[in-house]
C-alpha atoms as a PDB file:
ATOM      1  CA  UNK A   1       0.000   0.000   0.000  1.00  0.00           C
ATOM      2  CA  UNK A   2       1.459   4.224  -0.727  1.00  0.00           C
ATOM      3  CA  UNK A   3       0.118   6.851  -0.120  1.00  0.00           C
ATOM      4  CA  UNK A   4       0.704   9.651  -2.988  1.00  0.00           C
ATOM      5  CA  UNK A   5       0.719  12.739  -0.657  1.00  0.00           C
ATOM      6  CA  UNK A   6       0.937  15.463  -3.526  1.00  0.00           C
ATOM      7  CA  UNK A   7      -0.647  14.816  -6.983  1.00  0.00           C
ATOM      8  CA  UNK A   8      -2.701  17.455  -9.477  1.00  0.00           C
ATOM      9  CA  UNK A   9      -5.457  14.881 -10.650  1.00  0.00           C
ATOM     10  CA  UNK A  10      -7.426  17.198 -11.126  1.00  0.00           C
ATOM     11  CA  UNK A  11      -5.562  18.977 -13.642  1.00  0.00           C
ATOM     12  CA  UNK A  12      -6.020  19.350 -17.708  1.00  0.00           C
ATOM     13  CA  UNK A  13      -3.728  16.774 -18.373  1.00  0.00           C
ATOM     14  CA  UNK A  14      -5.441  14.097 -17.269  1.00  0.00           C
ATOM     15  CA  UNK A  15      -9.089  15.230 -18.629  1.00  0.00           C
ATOM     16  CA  UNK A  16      -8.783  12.676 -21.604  1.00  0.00           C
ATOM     17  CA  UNK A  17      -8.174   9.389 -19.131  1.00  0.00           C
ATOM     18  CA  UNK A  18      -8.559  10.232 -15.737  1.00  0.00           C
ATOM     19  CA  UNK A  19     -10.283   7.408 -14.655  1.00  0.00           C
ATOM     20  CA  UNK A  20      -8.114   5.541 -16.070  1.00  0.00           C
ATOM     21  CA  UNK A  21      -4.875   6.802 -14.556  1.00  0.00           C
ATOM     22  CA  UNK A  22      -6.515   6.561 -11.337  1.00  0.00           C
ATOM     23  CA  UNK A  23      -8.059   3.063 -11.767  1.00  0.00           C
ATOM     24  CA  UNK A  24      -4.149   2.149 -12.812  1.00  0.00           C
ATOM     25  CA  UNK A  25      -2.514   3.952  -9.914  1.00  0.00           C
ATOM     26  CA  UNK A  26      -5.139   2.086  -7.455  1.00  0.00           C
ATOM     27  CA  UNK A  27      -4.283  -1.490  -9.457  1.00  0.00           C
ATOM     28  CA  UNK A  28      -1.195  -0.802  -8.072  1.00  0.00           C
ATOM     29  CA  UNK A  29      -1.440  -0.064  -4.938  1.00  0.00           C
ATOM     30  CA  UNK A  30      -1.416   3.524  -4.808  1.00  0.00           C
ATOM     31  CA  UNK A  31      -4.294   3.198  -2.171  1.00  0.00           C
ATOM     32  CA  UNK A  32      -4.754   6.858  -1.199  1.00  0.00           C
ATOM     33  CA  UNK A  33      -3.776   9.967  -3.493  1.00  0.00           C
ATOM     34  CA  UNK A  34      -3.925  13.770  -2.022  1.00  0.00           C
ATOM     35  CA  UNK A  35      -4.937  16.448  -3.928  1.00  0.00           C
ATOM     36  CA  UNK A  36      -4.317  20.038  -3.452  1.00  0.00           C
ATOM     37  CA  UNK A  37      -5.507  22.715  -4.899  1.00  0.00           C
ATOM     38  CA  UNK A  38      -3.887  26.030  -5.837  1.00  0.00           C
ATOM     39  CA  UNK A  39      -6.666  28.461  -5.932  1.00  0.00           C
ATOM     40  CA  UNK A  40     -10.115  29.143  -5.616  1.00  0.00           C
ATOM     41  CA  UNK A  41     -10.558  29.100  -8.950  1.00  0.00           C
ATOM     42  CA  UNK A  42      -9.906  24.988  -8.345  1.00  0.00           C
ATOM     43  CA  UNK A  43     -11.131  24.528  -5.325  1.00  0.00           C
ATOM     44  CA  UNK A  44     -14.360  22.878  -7.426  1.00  0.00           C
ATOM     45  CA  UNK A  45     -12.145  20.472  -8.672  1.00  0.00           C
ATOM     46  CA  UNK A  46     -10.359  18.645  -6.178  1.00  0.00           C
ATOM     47  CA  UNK A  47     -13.673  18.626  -4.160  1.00  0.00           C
ATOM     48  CA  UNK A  48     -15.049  16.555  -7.032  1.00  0.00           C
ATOM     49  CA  UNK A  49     -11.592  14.406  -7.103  1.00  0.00           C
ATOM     50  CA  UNK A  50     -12.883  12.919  -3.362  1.00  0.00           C
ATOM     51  CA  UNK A  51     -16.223  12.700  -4.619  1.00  0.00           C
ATOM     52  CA  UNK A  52     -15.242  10.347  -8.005  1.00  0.00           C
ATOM     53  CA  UNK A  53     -12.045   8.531  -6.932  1.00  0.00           C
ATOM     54  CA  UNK A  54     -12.019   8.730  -2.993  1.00  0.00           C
ATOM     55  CA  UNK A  55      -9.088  10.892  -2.817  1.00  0.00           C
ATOM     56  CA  UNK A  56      -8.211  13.110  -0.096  1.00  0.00           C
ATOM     57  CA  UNK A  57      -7.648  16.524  -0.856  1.00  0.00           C
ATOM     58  CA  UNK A  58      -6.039  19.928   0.180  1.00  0.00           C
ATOM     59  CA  UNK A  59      -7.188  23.102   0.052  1.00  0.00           C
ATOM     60  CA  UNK A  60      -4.737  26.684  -0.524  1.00  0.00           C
ATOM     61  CA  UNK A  61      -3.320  29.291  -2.574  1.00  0.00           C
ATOM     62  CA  UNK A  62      -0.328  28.297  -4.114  1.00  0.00           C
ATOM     63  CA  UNK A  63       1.997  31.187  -4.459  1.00  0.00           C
ATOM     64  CA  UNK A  64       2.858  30.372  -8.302  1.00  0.00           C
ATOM     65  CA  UNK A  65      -0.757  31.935  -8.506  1.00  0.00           C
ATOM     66  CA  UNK A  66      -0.118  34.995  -6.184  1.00  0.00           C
ATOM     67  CA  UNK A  67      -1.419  37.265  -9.195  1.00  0.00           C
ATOM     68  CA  UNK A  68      -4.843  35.888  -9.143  1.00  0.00           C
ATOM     69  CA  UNK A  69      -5.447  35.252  -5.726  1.00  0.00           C
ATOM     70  CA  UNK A  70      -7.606  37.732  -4.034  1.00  0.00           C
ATOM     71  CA  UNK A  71      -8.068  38.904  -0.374  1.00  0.00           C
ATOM     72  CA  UNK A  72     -11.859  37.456  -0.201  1.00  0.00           C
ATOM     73  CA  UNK A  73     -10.436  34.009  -1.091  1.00  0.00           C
ATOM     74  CA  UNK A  74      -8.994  33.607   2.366  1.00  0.00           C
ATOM     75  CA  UNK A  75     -12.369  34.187   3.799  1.00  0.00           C
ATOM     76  CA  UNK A  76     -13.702  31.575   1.110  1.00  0.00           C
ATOM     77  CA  UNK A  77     -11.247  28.614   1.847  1.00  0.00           C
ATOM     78  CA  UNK A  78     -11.576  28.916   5.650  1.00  0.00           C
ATOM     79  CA  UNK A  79     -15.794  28.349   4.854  1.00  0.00           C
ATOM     80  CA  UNK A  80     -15.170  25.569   2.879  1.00  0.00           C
ATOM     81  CA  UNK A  81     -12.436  24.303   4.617  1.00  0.00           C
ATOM     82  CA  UNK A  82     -14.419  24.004   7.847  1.00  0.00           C
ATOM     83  CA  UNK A  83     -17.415  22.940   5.659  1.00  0.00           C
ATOM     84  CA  UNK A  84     -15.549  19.795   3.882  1.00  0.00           C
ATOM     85  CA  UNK A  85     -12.343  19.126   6.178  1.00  0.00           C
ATOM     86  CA  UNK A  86      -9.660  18.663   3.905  1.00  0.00           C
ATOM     87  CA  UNK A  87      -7.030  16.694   5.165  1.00  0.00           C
ATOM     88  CA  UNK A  88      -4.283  19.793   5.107  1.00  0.00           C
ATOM     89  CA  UNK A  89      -3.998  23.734   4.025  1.00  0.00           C
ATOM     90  CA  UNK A  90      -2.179  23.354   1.061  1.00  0.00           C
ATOM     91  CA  UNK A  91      -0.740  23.987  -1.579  1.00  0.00           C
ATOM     92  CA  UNK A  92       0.499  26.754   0.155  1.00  0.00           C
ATOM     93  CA  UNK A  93       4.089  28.759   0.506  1.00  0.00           C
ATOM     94  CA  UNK A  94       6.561  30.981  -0.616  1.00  0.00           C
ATOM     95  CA  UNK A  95       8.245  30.471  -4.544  1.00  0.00           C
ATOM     96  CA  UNK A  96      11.830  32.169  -5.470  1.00  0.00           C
ATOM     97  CA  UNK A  97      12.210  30.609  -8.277  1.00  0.00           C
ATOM     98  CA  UNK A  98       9.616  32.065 -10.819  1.00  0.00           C
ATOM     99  CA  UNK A  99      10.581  36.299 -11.995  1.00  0.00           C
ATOM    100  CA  UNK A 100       8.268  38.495 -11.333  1.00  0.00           C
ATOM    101  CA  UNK A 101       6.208  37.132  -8.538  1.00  0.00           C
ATOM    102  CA  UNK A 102       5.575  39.792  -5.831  1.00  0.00           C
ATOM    103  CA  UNK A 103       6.906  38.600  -2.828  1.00  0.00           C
ATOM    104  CA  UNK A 104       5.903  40.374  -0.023  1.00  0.00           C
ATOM    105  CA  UNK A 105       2.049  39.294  -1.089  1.00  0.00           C
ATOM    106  CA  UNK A 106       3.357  36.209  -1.193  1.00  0.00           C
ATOM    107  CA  UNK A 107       4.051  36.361   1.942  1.00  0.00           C
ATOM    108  CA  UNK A 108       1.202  37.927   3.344  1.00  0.00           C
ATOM    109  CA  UNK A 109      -1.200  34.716   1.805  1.00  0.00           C
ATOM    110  CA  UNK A 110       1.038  32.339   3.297  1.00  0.00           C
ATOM    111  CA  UNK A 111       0.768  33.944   6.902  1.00  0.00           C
ATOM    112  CA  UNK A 112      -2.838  33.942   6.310  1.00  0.00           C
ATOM    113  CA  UNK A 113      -3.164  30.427   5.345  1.00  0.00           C
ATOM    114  CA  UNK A 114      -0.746  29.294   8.243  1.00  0.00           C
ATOM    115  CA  UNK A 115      -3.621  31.074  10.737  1.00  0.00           C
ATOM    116  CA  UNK A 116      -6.132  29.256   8.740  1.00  0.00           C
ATOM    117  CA  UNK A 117      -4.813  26.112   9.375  1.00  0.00           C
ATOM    118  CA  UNK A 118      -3.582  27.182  13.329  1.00  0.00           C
ATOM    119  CA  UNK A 119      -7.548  27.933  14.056  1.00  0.00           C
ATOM    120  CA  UNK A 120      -8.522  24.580  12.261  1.00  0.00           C
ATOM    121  CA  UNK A 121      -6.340  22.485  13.422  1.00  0.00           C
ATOM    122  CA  UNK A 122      -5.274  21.111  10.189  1.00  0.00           C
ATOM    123  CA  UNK A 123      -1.339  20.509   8.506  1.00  0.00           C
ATOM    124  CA  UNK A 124      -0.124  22.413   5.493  1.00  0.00           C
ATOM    125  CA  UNK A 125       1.246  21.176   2.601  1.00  0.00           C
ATOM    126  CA  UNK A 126       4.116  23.209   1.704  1.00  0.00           C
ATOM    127  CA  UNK A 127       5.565  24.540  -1.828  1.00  0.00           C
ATOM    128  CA  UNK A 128       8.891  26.048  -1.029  1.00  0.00           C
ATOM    129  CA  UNK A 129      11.219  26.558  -3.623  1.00  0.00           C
ATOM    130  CA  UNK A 130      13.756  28.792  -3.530  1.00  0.00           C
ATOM    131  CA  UNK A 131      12.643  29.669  -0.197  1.00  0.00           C
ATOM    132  CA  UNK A 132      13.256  27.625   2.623  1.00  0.00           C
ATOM    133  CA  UNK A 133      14.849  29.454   4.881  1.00  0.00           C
ATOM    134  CA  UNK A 134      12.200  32.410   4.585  1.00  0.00           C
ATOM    135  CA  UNK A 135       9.541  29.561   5.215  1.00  0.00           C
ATOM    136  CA  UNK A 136      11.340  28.482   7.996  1.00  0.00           C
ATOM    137  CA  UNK A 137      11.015  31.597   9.683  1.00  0.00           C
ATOM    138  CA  UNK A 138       7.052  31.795   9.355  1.00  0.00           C
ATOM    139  CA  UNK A 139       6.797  28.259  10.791  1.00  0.00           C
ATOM    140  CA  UNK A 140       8.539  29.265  13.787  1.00  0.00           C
ATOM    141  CA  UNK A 141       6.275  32.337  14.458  1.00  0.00           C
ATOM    142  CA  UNK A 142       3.317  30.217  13.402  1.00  0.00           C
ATOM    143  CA  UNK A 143       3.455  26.888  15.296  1.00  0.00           C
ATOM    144  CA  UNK A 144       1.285  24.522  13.185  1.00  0.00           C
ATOM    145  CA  UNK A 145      -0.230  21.064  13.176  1.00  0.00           C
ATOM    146  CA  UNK A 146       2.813  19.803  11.300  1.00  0.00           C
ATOM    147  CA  UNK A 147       2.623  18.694   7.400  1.00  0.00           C
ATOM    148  CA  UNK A 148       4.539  18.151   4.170  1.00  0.00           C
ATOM    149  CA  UNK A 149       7.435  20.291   2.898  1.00  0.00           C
ATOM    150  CA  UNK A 150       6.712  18.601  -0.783  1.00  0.00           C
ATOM    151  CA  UNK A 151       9.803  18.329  -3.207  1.00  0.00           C
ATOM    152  CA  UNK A 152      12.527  18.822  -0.734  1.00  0.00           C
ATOM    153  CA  UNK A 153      15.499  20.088  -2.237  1.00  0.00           C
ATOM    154  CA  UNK A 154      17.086  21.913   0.264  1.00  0.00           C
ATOM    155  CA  UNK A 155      20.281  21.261   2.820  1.00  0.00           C
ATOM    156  CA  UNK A 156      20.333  18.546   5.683  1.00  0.00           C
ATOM    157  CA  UNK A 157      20.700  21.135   7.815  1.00  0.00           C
ATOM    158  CA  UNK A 158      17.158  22.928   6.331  1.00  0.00           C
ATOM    159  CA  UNK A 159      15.701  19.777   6.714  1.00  0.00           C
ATOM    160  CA  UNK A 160      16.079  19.037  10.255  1.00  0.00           C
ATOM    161  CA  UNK A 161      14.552  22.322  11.129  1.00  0.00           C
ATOM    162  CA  UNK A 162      11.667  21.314   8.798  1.00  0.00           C
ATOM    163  CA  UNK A 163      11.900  17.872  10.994  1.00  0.00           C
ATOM    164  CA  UNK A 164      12.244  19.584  14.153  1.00  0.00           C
ATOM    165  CA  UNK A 165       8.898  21.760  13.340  1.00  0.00           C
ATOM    166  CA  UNK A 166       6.911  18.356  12.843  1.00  0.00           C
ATOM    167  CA  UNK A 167       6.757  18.453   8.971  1.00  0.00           C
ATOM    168  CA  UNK A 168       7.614  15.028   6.891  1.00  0.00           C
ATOM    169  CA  UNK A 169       9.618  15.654   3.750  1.00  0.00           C
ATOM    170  CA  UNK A 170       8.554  14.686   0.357  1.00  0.00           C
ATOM    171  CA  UNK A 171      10.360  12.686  -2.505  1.00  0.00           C
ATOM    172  CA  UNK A 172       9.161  11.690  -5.903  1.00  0.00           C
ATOM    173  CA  UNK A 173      10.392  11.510  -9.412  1.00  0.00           C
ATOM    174  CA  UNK A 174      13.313  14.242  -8.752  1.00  0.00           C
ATOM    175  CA  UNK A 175      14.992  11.903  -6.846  1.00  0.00           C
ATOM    176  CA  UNK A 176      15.471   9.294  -9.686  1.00  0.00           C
ATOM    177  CA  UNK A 177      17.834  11.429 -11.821  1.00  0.00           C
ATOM    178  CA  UNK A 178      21.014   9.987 -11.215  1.00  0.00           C
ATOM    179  CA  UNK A 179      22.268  13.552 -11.663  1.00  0.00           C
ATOM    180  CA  UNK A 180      19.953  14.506  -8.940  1.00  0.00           C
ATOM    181  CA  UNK A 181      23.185  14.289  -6.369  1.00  0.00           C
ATOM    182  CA  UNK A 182      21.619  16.253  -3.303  1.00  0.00           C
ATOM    183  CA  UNK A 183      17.990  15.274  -3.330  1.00  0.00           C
ATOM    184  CA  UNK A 184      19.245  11.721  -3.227  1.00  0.00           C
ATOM    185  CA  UNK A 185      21.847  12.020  -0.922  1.00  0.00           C
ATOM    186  CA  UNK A 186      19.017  13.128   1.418  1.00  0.00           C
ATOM    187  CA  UNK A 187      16.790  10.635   0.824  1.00  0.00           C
ATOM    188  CA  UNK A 188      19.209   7.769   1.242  1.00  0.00           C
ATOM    189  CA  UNK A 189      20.173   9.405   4.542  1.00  0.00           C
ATOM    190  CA  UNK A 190      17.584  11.025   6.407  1.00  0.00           C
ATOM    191  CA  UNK A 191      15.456   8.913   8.999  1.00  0.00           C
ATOM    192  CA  UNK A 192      12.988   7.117   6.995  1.00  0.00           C
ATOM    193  CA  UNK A 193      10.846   8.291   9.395  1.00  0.00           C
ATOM    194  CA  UNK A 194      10.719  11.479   8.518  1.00  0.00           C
ATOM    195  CA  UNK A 195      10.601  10.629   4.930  1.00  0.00           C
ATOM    196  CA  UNK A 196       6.958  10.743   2.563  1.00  0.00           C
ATOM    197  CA  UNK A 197       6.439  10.011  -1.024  1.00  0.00           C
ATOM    198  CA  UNK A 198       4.894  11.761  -4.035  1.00  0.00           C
ATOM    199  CA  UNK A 199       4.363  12.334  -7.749  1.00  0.00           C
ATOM    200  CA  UNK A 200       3.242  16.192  -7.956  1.00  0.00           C
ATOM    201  CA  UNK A 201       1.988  14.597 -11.331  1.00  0.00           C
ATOM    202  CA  UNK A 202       1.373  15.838 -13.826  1.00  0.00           C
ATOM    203  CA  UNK A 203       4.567  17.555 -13.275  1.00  0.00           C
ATOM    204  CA  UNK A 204       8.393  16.136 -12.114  1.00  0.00           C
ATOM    205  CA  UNK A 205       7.723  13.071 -14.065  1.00  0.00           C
ATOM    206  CA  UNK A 206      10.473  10.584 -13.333  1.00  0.00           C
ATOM    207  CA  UNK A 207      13.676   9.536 -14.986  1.00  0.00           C
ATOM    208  CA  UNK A 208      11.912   7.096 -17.092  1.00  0.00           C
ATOM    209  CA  UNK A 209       9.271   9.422 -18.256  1.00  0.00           C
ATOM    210  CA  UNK A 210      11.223  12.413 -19.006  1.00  0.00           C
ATOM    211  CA  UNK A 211       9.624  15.247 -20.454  1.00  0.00           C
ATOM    212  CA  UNK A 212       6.501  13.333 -20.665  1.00  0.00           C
ATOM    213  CA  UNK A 213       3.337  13.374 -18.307  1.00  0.00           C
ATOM    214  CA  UNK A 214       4.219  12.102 -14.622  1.00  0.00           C
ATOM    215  CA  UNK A 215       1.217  10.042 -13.203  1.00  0.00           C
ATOM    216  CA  UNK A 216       0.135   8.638  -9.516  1.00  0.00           C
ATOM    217  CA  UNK A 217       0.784   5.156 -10.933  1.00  0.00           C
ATOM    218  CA  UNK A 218       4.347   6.225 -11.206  1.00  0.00           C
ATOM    219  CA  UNK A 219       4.714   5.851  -7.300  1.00  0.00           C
ATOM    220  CA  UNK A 220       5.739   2.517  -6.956  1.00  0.00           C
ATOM    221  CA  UNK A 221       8.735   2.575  -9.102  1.00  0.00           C
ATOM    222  CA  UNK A 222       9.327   5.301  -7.302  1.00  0.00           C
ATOM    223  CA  UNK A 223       9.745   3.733  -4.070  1.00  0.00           C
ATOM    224  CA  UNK A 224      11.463   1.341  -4.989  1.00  0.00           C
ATOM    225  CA  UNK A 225      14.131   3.866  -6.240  1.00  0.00           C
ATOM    226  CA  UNK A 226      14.407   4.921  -2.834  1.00  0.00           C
ATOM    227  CA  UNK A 227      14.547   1.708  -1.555  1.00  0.00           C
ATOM    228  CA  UNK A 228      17.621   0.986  -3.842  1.00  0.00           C
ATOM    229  CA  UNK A 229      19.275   4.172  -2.363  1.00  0.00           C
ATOM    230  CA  UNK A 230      18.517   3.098   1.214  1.00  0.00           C
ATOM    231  CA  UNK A 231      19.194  -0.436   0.657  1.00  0.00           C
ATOM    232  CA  UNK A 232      15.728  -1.413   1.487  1.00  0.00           C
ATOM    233  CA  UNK A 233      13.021  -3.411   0.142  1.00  0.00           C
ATOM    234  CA  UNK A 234      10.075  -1.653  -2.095  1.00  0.00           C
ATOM    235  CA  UNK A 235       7.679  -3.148   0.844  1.00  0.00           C
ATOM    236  CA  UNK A 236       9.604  -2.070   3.855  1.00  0.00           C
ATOM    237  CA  UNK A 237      10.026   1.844   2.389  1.00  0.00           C
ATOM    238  CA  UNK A 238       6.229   1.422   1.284  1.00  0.00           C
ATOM    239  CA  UNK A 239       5.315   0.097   4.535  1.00  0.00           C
ATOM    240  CA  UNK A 240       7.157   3.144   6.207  1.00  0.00           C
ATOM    241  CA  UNK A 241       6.282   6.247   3.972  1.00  0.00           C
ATOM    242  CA  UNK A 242       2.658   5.134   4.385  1.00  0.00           C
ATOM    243  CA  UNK A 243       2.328   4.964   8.097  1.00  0.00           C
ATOM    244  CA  UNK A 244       4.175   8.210   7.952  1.00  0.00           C
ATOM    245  CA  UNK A 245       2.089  10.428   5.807  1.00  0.00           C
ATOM    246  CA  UNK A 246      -0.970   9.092   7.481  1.00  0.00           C
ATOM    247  CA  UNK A 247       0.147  10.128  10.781  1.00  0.00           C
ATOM    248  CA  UNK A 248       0.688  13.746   9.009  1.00  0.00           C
ATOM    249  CA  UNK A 249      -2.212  13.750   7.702  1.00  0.00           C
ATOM    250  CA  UNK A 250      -4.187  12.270   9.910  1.00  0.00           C
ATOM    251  CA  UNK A 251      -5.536   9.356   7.676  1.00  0.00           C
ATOM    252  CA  UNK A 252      -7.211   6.238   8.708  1.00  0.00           C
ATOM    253  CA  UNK A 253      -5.293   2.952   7.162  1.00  0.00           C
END
């Protein structure tokens, strides 16, 4: 059984087969798939993702989106969040990556959200790229229920703050580039305890689907590259990252 604690099924790219992919990724064993949204503008969407496939889902404003987010959609995801009790606040975060993205509202959202998710009680699934450090500093002025800081890639030392704050780290199909040096030093080294997998798909497809669309079904290859990097069995880091992202999340097995 895995548990893919970040994937987009609701997005475009998988209009054509969706039930499909997720009848595949379930075949599988990918037993329980999270989806988060990224605005309110989706929020529709990954409701209807529990309701068709049984997923669990996320709601947030991811900060990619920070230009079309307004101030009335905080108001809007803490009524539906207390009316449908997703499983986290998320996606939600800070991104340095992308030009042109204004920062300080960035910022502002993601302090929002964080008291969102403080009065509900609820985890946060975290995008932080380029950013770390700045998130960082919001968690500690924020205290919340724990979560996912999805597609690590930052330094050990970043990552046992993240640990240290109660958030499990996520790994997917970055972390089967063999040129992917740091993300897989960390995942071969880090407590498996503190470790969680995930696709993001449709995006970060894996090594052997380069450039093409990444799906949930993905996942169990994908374990079993970290297994190979740990020198564990498939079952053992399956058996693991499960029991970890449910306690994060708060899922029933």
């Amino acid at each position: 059984m895995l548990i893919d604690t970040h994937c987009h099924l609701d997005a475009a790219e998988f209009d054509a087969d969706r039930d499909d992919v997720a009848a595949r990724a379930r075949a599988l064993g990918v037993a329980r798939i999270v989806v988060p949204a990224v605005g309110r503008f989706n929020f529709g969407s990954t409701c209807r993702m529990r309701t068709l496939y049984g997923c669990d889902i996320a709601l947030g404003l991811h900060p990619i989106y920070v230009g079309q987010h307004r101030d009335e959609d905080l108001p809007a995801l803490r009524k539906l969040s207390e009316d449908v009790r997703p499983v986290a606040i998320g996606e939600i975060g800070l991104d340095g990556f992308v030009p042109g993205l204004d920062m300080a509202r960035q910022e502002w959202l993601f302090v929002e959200q964080l008291k969102i998710a403080q009065t509900l009680d609820l985890p946060v699934l975290l995008h932080i790229r380029r950013a770390q450090d700045q998130i960082l500093k919001y968690l500690r002025r924020y205290r919340v229920k724990g979560g996912v800081a999805h597609a690590f890639n930052g330094s050990h030392q970043q990552a046992d703050e993240f640990i240290k704050l109660g958030f499990r780290l996520g790994f997917g199909g970055a972390m089967t580039f063999e040129r992917a040096l740091r993300i897989r030093e960390l995942a071969a080294n880090l407590p498996l305890d503190s470790i969680v997998l995930e696709t993001d798909a449709p995006d970060i497809a894996p090594a052997w689907a380069y450039r093409q669309r990444n799906t949930p079904e993905y996942l169990p290859h994908i374990a079993e590259v970290l297994g190979g990097l740990r020198g564990q069995s498939q079952a053992a880091v399956a058996r693991a990252t499960t029991a970890n992202a449910a306690a994060t999340l708060g899922l029933t097995l």
